[in-house]
N, C-alpha and C. Protein backbone atom coordinates (compact mmCIF):
# COMPACT_ATOMS: atom_id res chain seq x y z
N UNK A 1 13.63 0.27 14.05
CA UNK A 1 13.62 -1.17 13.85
C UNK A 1 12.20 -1.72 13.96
N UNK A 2 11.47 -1.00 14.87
CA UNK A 2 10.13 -1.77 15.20
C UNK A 2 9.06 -1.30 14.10
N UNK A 3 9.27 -0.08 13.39
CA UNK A 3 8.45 -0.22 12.43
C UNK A 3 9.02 -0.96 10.85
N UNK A 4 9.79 -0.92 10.63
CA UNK A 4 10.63 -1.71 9.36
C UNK A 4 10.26 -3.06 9.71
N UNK A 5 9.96 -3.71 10.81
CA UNK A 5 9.69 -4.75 11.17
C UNK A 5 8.06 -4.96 10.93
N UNK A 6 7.15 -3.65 11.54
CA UNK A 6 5.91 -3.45 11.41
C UNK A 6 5.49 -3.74 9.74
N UNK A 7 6.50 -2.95 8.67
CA UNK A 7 5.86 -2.78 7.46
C UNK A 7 6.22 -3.92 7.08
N UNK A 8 7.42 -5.04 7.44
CA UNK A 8 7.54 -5.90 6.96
C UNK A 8 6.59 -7.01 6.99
N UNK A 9 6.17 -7.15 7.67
CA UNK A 9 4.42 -7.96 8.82
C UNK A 9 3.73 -7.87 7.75
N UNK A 10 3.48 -6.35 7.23
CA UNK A 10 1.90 -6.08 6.66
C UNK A 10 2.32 -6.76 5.39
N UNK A 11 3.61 -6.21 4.99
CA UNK A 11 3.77 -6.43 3.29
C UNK A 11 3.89 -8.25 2.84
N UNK A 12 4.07 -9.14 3.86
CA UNK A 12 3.61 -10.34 3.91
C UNK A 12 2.27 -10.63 4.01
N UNK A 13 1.66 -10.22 5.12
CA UNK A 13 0.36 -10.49 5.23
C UNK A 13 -0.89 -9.79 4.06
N UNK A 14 -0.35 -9.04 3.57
CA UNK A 14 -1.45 -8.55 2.64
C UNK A 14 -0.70 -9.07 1.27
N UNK A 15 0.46 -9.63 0.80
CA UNK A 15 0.39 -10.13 -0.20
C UNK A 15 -0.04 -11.53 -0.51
N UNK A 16 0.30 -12.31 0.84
CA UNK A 16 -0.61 -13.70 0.91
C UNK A 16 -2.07 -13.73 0.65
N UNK A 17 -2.72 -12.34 1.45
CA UNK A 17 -3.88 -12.27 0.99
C UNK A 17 -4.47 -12.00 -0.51
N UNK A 18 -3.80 -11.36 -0.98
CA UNK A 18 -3.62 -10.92 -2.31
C UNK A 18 -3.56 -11.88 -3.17
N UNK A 19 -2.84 -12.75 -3.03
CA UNK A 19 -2.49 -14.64 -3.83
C UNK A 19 -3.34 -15.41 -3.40
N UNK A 20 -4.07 -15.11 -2.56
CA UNK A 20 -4.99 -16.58 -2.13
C UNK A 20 -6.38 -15.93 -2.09
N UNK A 21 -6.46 -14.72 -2.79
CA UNK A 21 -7.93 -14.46 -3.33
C UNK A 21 -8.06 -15.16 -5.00
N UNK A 22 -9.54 -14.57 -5.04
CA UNK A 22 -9.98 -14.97 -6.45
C UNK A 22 -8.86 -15.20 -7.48
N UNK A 23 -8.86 -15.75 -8.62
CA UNK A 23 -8.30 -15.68 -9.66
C UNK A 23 -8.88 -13.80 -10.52
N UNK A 24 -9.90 -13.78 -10.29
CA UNK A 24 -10.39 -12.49 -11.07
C UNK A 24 -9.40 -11.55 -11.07
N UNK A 25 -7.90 -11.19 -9.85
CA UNK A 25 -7.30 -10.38 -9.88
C UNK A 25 -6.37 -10.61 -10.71
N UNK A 26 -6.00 -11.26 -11.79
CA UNK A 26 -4.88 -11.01 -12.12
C UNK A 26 -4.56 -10.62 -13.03
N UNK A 27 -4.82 -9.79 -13.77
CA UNK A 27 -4.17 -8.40 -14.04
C UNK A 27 -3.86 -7.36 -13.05
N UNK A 28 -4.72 -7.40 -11.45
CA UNK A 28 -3.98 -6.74 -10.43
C UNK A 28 -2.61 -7.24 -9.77
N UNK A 29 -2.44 -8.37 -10.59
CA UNK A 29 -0.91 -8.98 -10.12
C UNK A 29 0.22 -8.13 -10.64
N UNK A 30 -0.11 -7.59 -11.67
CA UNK A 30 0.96 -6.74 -12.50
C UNK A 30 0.75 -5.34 -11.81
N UNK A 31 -0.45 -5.26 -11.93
CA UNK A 31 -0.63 -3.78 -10.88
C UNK A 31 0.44 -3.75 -9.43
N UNK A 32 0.27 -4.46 -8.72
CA UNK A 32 1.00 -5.16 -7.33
C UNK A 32 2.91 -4.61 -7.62
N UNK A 33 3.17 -5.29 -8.76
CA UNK A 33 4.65 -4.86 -8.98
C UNK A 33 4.93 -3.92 -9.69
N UNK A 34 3.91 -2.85 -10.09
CA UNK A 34 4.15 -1.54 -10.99
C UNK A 34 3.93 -0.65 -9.62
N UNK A 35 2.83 -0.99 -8.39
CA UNK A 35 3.33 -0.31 -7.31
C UNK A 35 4.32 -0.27 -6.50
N UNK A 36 4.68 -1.43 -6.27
CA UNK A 36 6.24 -1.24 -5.75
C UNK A 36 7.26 -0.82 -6.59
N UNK A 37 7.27 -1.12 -7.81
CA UNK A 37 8.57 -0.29 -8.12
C UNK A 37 8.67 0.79 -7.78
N UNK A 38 6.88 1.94 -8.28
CA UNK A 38 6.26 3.12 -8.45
C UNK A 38 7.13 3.76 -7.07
N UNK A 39 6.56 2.80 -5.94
CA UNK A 39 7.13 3.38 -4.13
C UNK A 39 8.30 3.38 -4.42
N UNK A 40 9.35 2.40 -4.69
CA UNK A 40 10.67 2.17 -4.54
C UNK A 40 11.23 3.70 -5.01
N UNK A 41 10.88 4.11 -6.60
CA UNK A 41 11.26 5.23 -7.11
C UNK A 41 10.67 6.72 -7.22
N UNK A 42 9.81 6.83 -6.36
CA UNK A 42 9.44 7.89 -5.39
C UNK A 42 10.19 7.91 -3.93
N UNK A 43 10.39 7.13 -3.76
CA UNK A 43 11.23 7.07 -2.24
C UNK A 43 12.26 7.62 -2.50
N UNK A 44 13.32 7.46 -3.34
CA UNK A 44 14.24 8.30 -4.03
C UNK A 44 14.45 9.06 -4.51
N UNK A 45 13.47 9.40 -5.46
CA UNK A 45 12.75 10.35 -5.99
C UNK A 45 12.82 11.83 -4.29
N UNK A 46 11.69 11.48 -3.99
CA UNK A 46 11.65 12.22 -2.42
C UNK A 46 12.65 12.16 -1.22
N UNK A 47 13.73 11.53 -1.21
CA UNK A 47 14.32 11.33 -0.18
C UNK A 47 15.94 12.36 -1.03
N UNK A 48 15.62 12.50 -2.85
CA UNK A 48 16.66 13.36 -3.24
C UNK A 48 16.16 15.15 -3.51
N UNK A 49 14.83 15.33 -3.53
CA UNK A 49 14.31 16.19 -3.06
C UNK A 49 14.86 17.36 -1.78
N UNK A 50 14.12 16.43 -0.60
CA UNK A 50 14.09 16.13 0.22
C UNK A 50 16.05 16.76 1.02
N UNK A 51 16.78 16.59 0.33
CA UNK A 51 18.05 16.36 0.43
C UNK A 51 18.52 17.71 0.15
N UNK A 52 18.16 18.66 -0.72
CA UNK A 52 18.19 19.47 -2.00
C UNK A 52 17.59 20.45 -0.95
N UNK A 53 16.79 20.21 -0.53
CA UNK A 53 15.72 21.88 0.28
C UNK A 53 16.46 21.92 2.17
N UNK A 54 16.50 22.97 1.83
CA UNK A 54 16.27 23.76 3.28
C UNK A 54 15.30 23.54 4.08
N UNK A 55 15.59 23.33 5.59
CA UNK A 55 14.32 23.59 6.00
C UNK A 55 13.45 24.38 5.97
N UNK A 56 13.56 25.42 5.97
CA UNK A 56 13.02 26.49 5.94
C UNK A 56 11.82 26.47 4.46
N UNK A 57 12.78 25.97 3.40
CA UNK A 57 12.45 25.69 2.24
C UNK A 57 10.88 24.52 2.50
N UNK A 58 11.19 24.02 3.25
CA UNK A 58 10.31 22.44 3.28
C UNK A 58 8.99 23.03 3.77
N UNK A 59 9.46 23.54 5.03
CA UNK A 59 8.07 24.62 5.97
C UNK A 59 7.03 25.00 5.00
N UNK A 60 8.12 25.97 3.81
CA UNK A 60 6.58 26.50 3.45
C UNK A 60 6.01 25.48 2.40
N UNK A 61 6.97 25.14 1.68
CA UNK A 61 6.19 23.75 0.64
C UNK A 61 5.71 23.04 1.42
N UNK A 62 5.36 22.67 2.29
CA UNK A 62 4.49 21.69 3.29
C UNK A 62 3.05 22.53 3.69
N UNK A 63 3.34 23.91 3.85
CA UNK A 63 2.38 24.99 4.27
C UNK A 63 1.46 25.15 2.88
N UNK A 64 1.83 25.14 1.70
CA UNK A 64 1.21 26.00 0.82
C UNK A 64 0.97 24.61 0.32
N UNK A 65 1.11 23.10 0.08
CA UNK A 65 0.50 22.37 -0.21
C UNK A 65 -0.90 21.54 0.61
N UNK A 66 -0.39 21.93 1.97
CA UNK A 66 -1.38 22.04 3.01
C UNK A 66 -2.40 23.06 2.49
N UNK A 67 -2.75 23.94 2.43
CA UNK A 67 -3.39 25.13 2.51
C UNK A 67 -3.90 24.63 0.34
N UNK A 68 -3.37 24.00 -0.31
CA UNK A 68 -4.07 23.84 -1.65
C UNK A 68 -5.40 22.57 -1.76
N UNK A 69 -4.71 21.50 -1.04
CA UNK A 69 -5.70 20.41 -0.80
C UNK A 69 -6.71 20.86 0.39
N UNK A 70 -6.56 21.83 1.36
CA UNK A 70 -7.64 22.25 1.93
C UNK A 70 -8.50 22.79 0.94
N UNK A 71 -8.20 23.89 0.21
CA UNK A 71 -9.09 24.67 -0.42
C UNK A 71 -9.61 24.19 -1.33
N UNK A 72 -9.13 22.85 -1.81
CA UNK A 72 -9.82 22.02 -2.99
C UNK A 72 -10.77 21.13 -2.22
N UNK A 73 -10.73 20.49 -1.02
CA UNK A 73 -11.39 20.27 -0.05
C UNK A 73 -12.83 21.07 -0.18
N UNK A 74 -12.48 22.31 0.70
CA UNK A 74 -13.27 23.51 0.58
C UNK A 74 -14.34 23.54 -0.58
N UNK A 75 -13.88 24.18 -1.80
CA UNK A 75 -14.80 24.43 -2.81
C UNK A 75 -15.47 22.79 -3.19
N UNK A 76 -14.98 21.81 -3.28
CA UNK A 76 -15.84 20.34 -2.99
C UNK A 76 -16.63 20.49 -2.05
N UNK A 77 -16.66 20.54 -1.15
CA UNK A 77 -17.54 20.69 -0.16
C UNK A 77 -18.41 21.66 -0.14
N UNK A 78 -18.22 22.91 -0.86
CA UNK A 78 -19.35 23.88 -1.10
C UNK A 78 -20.06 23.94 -2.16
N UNK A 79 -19.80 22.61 -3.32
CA UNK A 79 -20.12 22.81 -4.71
C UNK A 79 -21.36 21.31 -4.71
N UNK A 80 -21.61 20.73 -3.47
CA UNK A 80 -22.11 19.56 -2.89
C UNK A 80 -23.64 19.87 -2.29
């Protein structure tokens, strides 16, 4: 409850901020509701995933995507 409450806080407070900046953003106004849908249907997206795997299953897809963004990390950092 206390974080659904937390995200609810931010997602007010940063869209007021969002409306009561410049006019220059707005074409990021359309951006604004192509991301929330974007979240809405990844959340589902991942939560039917998510539903579908084993734990066991999850471990290592969590392990071996861990271990890919390190190593892309890695060679960035050595190619610098």
């Amino acid at each position: 409850m206390t974080q659904t409450l937390s995200h609810f806080l931010k997602i007010i407070f940063y869209i007021n901020v969002f409306f009561e900046s410049n006019q220059t953003f707005y074409l990021s106004k359309y951006f604004l509701g192509l991301a929330i849908i974007s979240s809405l249907i990844g959340n589902k997206l991942g939560k039917n995933i998510l539903d579908i795997l084993k734990e066991s299953q999850f471990h290592k897809l969590s392990q071996l995507t861990l271990f890919a963004i390190g190593a892309i990390y890695l060679l960035k950092g050595m190619t610098l």
